[in-house]
Protein backbone atom coordinates (compact mmCIF):
# COMPACT_ATOMS: atom_id res chain seq x y z
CA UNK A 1 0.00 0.00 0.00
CA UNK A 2 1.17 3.47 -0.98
CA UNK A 3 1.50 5.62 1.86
CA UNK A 4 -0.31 8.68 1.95
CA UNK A 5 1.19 11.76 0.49
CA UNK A 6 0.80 15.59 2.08
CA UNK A 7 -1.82 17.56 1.56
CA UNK A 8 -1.70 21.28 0.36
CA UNK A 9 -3.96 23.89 -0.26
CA UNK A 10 -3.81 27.08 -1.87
CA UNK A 11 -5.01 30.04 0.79
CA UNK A 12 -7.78 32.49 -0.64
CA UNK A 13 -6.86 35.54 -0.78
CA UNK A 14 -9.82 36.30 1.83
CA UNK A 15 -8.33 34.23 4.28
CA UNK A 16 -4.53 36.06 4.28
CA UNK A 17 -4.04 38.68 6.64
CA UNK A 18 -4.63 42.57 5.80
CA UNK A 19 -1.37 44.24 6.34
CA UNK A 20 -2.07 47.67 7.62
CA UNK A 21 -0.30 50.74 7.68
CA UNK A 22 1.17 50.74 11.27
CA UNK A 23 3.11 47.41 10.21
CA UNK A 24 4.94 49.00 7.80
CA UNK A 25 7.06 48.12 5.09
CA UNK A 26 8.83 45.85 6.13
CA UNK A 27 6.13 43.86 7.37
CA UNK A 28 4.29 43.90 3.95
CA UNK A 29 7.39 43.01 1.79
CA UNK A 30 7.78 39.87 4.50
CA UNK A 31 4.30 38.79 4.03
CA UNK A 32 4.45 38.91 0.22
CA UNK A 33 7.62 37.22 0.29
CA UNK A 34 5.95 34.35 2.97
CA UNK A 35 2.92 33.91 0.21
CA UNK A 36 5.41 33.61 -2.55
CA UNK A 37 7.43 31.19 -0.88
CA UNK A 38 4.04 29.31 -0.18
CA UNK A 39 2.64 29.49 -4.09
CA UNK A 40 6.36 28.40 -4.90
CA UNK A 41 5.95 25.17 -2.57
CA UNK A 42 2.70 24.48 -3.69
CA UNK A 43 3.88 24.36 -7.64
CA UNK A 44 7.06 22.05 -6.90
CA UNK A 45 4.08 19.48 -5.00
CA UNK A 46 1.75 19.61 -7.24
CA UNK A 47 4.60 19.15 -10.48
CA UNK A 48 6.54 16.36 -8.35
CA UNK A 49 2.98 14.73 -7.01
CA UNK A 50 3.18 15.28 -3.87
CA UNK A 51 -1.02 16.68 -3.69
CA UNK A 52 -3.80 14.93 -2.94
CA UNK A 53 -5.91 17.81 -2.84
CA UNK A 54 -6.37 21.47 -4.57
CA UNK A 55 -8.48 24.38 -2.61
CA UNK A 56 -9.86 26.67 -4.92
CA UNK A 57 -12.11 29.68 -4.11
CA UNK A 58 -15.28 29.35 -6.63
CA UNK A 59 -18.67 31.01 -6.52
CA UNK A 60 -20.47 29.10 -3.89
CA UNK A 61 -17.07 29.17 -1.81
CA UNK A 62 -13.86 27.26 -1.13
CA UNK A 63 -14.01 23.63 -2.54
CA UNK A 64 -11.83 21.36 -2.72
CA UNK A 65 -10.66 18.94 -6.02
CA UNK A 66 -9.05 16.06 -5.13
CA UNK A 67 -6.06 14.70 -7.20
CA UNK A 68 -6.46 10.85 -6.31
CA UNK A 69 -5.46 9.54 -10.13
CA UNK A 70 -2.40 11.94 -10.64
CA UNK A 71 0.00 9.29 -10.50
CA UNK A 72 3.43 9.96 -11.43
CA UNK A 73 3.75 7.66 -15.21
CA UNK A 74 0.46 9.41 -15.80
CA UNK A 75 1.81 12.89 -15.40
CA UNK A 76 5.10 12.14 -17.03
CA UNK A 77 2.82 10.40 -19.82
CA UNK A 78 0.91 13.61 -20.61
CA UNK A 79 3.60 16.28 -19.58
CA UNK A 80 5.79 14.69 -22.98
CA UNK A 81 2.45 14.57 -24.89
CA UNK A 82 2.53 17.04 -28.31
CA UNK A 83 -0.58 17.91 -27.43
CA UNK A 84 -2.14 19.79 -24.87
CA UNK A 85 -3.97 18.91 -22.10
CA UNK A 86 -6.25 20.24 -19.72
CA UNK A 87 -8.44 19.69 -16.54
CA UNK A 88 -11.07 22.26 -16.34
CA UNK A 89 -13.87 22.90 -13.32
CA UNK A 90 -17.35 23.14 -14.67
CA UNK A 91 -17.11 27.40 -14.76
CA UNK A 92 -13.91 26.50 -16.86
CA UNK A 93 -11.31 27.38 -14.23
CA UNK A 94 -7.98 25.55 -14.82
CA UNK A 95 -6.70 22.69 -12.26
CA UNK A 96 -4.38 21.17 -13.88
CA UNK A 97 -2.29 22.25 -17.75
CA UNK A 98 0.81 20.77 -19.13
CA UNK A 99 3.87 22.24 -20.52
CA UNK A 100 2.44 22.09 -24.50
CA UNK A 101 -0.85 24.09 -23.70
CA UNK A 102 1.24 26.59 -22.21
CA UNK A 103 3.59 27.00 -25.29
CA UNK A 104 0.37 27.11 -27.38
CA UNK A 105 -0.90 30.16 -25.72
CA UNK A 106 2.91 31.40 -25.16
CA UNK A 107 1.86 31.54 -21.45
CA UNK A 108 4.15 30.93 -18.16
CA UNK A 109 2.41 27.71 -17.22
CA UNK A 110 2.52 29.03 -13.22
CA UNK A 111 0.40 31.75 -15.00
CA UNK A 112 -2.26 29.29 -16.69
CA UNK A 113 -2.55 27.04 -14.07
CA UNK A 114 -5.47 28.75 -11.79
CA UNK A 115 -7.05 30.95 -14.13
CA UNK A 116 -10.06 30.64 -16.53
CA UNK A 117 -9.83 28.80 -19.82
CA UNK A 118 -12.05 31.50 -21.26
CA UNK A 119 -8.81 34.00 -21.03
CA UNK A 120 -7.49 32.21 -24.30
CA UNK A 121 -10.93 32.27 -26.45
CA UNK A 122 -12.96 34.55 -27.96
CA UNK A 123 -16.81 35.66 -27.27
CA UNK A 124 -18.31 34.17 -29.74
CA UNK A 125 -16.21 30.83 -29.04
CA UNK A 126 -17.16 31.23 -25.73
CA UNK A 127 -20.54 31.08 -26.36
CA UNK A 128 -20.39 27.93 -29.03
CA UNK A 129 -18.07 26.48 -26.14
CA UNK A 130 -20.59 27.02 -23.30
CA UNK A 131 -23.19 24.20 -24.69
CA UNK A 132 -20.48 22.02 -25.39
CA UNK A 133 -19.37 22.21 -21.80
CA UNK A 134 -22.86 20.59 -20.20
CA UNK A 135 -22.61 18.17 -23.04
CA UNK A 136 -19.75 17.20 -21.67
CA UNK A 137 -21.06 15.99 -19.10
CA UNK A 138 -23.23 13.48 -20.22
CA UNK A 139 -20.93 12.62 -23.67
CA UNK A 140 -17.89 13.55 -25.50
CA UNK A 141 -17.12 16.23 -27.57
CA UNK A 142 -15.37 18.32 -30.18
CA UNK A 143 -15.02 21.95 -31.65
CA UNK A 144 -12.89 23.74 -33.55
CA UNK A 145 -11.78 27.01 -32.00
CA UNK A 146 -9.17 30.10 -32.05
CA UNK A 147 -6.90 30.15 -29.52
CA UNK A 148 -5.98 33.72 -28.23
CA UNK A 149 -2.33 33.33 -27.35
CA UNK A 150 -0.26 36.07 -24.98
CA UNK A 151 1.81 37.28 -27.78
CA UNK A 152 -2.09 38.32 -29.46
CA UNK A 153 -1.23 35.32 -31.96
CA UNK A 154 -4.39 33.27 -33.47
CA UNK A 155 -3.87 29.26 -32.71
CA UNK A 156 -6.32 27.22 -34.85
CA UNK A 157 -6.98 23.93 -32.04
CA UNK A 158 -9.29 21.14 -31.77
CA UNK A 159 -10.84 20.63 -28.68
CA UNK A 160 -11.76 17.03 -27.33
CA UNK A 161 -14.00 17.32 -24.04
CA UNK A 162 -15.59 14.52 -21.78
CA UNK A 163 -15.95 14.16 -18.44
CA UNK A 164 -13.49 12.62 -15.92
CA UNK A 165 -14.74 9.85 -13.43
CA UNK A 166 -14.27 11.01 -10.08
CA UNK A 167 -15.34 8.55 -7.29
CA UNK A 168 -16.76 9.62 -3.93
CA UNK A 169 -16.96 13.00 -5.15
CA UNK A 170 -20.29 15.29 -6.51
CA UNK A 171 -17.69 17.86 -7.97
CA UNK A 172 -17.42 17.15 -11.66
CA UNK A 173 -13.93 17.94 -13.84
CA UNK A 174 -13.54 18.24 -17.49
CA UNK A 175 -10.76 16.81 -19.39
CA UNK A 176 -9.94 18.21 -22.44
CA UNK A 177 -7.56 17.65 -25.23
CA UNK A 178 -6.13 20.06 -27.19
CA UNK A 179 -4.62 19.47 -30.84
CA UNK A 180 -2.89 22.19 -32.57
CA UNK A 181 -4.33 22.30 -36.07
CA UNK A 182 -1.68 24.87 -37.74
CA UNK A 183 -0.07 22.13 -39.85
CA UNK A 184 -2.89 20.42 -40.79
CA UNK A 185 -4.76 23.88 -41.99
CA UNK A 186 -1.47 24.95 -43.91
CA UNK A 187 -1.77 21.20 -45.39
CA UNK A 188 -5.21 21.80 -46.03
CA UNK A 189 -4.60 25.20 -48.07
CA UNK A 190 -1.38 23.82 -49.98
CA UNK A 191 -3.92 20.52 -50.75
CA UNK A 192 -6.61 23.22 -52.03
CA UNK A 193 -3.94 25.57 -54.10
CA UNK A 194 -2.95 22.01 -55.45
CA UNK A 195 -6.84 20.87 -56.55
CA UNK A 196 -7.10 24.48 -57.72
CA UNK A 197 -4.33 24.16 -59.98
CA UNK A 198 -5.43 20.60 -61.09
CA UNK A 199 -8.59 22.66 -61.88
CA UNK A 200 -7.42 24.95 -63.96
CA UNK A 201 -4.79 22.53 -66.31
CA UNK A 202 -7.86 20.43 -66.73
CA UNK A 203 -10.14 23.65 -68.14
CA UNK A 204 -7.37 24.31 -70.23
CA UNK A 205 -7.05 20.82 -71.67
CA UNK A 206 -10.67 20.30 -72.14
CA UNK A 207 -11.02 23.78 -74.11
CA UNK A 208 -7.82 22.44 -76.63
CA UNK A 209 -9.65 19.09 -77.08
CA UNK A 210 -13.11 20.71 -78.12
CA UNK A 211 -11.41 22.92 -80.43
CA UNK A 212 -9.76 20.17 -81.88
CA UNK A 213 -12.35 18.03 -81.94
CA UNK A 214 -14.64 21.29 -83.54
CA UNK A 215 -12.15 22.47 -85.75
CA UNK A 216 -10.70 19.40 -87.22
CA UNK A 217 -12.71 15.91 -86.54
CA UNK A 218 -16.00 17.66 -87.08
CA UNK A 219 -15.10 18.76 -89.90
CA UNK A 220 -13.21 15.62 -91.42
CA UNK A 221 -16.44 13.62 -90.06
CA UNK A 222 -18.30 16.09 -92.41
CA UNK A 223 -16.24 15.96 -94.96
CA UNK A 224 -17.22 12.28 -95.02
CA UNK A 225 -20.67 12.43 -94.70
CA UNK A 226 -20.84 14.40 -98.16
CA UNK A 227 -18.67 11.94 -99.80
CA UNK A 228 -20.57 9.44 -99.15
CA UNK A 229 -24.25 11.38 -100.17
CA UNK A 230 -22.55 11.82 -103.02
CA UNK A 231 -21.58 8.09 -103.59
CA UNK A 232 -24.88 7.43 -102.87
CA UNK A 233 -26.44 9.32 -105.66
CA UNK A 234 -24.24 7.78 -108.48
CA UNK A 235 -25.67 4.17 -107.33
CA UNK A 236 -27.84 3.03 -110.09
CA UNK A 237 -30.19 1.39 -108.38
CA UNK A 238 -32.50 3.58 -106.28
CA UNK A 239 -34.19 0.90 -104.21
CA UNK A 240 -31.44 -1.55 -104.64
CA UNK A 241 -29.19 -2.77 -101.13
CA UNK A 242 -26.58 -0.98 -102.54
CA UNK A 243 -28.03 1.91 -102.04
CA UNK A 244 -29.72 1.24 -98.60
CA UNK A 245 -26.32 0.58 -96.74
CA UNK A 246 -25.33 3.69 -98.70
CA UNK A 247 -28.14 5.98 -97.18
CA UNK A 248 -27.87 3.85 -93.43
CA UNK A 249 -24.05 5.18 -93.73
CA UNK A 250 -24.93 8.65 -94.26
CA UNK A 251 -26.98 8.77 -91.30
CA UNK A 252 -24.71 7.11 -89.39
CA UNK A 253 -21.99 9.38 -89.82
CA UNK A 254 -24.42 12.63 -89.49
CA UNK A 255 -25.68 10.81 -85.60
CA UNK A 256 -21.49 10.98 -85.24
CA UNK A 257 -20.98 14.16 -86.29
CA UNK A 258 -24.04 15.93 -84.00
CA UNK A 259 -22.57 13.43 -80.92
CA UNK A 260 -18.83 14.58 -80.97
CA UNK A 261 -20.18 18.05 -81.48
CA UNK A 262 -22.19 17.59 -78.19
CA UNK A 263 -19.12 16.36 -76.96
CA UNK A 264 -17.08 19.28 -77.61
CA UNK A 265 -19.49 21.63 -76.17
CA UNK A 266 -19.85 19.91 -73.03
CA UNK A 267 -16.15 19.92 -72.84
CA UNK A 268 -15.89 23.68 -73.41
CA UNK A 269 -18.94 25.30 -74.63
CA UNK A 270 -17.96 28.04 -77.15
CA UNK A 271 -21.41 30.11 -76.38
CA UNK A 272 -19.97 30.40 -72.61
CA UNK A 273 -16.91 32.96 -74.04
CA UNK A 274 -19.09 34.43 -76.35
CA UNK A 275 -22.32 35.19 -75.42
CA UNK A 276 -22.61 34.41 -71.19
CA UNK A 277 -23.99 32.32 -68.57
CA UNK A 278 -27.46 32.99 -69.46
CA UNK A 279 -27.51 31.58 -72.84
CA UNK A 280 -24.78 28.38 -72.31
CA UNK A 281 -27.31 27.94 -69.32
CA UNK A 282 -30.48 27.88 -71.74
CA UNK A 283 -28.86 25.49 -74.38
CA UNK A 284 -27.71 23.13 -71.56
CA UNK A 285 -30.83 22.88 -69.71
CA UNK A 286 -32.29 21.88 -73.08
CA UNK A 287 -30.41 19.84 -74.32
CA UNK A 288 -30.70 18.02 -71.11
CA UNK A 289 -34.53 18.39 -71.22
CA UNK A 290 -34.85 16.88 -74.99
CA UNK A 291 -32.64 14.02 -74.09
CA UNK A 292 -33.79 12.45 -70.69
CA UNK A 293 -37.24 13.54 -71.08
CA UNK A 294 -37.27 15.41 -67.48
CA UNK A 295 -39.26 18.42 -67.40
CA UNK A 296 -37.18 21.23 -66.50
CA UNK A 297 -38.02 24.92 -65.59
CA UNK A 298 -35.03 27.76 -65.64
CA UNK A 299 -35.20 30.93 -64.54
CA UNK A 300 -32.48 33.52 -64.91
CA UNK A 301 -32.79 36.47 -63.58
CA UNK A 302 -31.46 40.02 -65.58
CA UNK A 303 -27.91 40.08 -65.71
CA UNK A 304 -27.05 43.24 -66.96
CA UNK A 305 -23.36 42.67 -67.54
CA UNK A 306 -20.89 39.90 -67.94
CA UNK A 307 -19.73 37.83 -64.64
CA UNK A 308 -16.38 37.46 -64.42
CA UNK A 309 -15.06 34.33 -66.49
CA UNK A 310 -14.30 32.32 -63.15
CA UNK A 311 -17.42 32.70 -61.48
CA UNK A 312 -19.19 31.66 -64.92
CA UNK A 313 -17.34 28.93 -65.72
CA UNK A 314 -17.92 27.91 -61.88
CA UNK A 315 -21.78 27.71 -61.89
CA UNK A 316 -21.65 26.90 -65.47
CA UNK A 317 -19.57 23.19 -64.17
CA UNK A 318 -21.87 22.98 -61.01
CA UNK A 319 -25.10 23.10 -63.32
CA UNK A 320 -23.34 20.42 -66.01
CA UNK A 321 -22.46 18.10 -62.65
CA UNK A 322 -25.86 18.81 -60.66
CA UNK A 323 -27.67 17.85 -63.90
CA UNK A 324 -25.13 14.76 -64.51
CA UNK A 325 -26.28 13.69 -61.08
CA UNK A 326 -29.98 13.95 -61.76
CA UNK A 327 -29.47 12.24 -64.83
CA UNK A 328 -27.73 9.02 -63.25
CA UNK A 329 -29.22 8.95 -59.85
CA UNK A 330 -32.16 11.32 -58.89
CA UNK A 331 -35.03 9.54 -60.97
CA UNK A 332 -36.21 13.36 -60.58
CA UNK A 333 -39.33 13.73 -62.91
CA UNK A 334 -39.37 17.67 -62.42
CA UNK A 335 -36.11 20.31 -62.37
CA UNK A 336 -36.11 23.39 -61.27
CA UNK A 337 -32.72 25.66 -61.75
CA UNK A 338 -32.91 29.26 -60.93
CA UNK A 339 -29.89 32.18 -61.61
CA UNK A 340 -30.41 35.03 -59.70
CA UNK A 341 -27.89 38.38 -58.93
CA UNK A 342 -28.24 40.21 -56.20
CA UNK A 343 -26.56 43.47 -54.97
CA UNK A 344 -22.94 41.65 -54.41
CA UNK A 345 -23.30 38.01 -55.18
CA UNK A 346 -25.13 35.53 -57.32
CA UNK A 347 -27.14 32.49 -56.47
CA UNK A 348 -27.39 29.30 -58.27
CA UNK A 349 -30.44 26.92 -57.11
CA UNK A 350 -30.75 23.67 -58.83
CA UNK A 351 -33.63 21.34 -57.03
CA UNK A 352 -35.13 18.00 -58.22
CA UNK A 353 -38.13 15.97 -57.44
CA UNK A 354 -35.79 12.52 -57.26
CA UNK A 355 -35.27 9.85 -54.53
CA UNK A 356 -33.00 11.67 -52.53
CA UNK A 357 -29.94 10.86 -50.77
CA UNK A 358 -28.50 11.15 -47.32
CA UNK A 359 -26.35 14.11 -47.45
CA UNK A 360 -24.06 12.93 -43.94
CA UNK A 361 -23.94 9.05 -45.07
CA UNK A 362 -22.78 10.62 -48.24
CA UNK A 363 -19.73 12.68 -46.76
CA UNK A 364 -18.91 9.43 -44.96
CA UNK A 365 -18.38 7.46 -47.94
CA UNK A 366 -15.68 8.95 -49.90
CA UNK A 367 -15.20 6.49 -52.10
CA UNK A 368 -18.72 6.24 -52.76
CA UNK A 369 -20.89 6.65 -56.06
CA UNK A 370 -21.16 10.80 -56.52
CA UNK A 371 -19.58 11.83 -53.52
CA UNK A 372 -16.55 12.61 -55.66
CA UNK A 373 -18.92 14.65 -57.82
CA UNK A 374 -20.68 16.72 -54.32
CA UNK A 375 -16.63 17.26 -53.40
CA UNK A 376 -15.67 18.55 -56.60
CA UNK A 377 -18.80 21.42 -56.84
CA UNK A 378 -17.66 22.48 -53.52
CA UNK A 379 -14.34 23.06 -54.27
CA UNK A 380 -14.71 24.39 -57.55
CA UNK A 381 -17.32 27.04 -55.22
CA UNK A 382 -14.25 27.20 -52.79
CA UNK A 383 -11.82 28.59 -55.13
CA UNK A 384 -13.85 31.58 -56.56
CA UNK A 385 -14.82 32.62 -52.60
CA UNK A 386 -18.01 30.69 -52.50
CA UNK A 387 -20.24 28.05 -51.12
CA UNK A 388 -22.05 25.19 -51.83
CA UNK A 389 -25.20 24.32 -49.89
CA UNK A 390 -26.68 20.49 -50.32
CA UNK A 391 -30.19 19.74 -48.79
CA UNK A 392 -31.28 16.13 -49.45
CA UNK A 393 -33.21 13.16 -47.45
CA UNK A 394 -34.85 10.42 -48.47
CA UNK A 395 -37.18 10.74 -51.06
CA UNK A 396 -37.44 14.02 -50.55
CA UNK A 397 -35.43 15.55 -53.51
CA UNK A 398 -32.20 17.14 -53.46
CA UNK A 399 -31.38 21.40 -53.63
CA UNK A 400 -27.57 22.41 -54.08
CA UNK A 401 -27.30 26.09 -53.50
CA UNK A 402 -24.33 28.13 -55.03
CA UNK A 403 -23.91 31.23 -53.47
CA UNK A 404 -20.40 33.30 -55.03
CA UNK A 405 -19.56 36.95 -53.86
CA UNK A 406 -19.26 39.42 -57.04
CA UNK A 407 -16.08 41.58 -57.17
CA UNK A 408 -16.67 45.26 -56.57
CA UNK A 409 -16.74 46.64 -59.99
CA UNK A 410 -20.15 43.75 -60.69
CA UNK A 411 -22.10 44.72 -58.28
CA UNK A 412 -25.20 46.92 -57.96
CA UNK A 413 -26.93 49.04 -55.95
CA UNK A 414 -29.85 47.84 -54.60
């Protein structure tokens, strides 16, 4: 059996003596020097384990938090952690913070342990934090937060919270985790920059390959289709097989020339450079009509100059995907997509009647059919300063919202 250890207590400050004015100096400097020695003492226990027990002064009075689990591989254990780690009171007062939460808020760590957690966040994290707190206290969890170091540096952090078991005690403690998330947001932007630039060599490969395929095996395919019409007329025979297979060919290679020119305008529609959004959006949402037999309403709203060519090409590749995705999956009988520019943005709204999907099950499974599809309109929204809304459930439909700031010189007044 271990035998016990010694028991300290921090002293309220109500408790201490007032030093007057007939002490004297010298009286006051020994009394500060007495409590210093004493908070000194206290922070050598407590670091070398020597504490059963913390007093702390809280709002309904002195209580006290015993330290029964704070063995000494434990404490070495999370003191060489690379992330920070916390044990918090219910009114977020700090009993306990190693050596890596302190270099995250570039704080003494005599001068964290003691004082609130709320110090280091903001208000309106303190307020998403508050809720998250009592949760706590029944279940685990996260939040992502800002971290309001000393040095009035921002520290992007994770915080995992659940509640510690305590036996023989009412008084309940938080533990928390804390994970730095610098590296993994600066990973996060170089990944972006990197799907951005993937982005934009793809655009410019599919525009090359539906000029070539416009300028050159359109044309050839053309060229064909005349040669033989006119090898067709010089057959003798006008009902003969002959010239049947002759006419069948013809037709054939006029259904190849009209499908490699749909091709080429899905890869890089020339009416999107020259005429606008607007109009690529009317041929597309016909030419998706006519084919799949969906009845589809747009509605575009004025759009009294040109957007700018990112932000067209942007909803122009959401709309070709969204539609894609009714196409394959939906079994939507009715489409509604609506364009609409307000004062300084523009919205894209693109709902169908179809089965639905579950839009958190979907996010799960990465690797699952269309999810690549949902990831790529919200990036391609990302990268011109935008977002992408999905609302979906089961058979229910689906809605995507597009919603992309305008640049100072498109905007109106309202």
């Amino acid at each position: 059996m271990n035998s016990p250890r010694r028991q300290r207590s921090s002293r309220p400050a109500s408790l201490l003596r007032n030093t007057t004015k007939e002490n004297g100096l010298p009286r006051e400097l020994a009394n500060l020097r007495a409590r210093l020695a004493d908070a000194e003492a206290t922070l050598r226990a407590l670091r070398a384990g020597e504490v059963d027990a913390v007093v702390a002064a809280g709002k309904t009075g002195l209580q006290v938090f015993t330290l029964k689990g704070a063995e000494h591989a434990y404490r070495v254990l999370i003191e060489s952690m690379n992330e920070g780690a916390l044990t918090l009171t219910t009114d977020k007062t700090i009993l306990y913070a190693n050596q890596c939460f302190a270099c995250m808020v570039k704080c003494p760590l005599e001068q964290v342990t003691g004082s609130s957690f709320r110090r280091f966040l903001s208000a309106a994290d303190r307020a998403t934090l508050r809720p998250l707190m009592k949760r706590a206290l029944v279940s685990g969890s996260k939040i992502n937060v800002l971290l309001h170091a000393e040095d009035r540096s921002r520290v992007p952090v994770l915080l995992s919270i659940r509640k510690l078991p305590r036996e023989g005690s009412q008084q309940a403690i938080i533990g928390m985790v804390v994970t730095n998330m610098t590296e993994a947001r600066r990973n996060e932007e170089r990944l972006r920059a990197l799907t951005q630039r993937v982005v934009q060599v793809q655009e410019t490969e599919r525009r090359r390959v539906a000029l070539e395929l416009h300028d050159h095996i359109t044309q050839l395919i053309c060229a064909v289709l005349i040669r033989s019409q006119v090898l067709a007329d010089k057959l003798p025979a006008p009902d003969g097989p002959s010239k049947r297979e002759a006419m069948k060919l013809s037709e054939m290679l006029g259904q190849t020339a009209e499908e490699v020119e749909r091709i080429s305008r899905g890869l890089r529609p020339s009416v999107l450079d020259e005429l606008g959004l607007a109009a690529v959006m009317r041929d597309t949402t016909k030419e998706f009509a006519e084919r799949t037999g969906v009845a589809l309403k747009l509605t575009c709203g004025e759009l009294t100059a040109r957007l700018p060519a990112d932000t067209e090409l942007t909803l122009y590749r959401i709309l070709q995907e969204a539609l894609k995705n009714v196409e394959k999956h939906a079994c939507a009988r009715h489409v509604t997509v609506q364009l609409t520019k307000q004062a300084a943005s523009v919205q894209l709204a693109i709902h169908d009647d179809g089965i639905g999907f579950d839009p958190d099950h979907q996010r799960a499974r990465r690797n699952g059919k269309g999810s690549l599809g949902l990831l790529s309109m919200r990036e391609r929204a990302t990268y011109v300063g935008g977002t992408l809304n999905v609302k979906s459930a089961r058979r229910a439909g689906t809605e995507i919202e597009v919603n992309i700031p305008l640049p100072p010189r498109c905007r109106t007044a309202q």
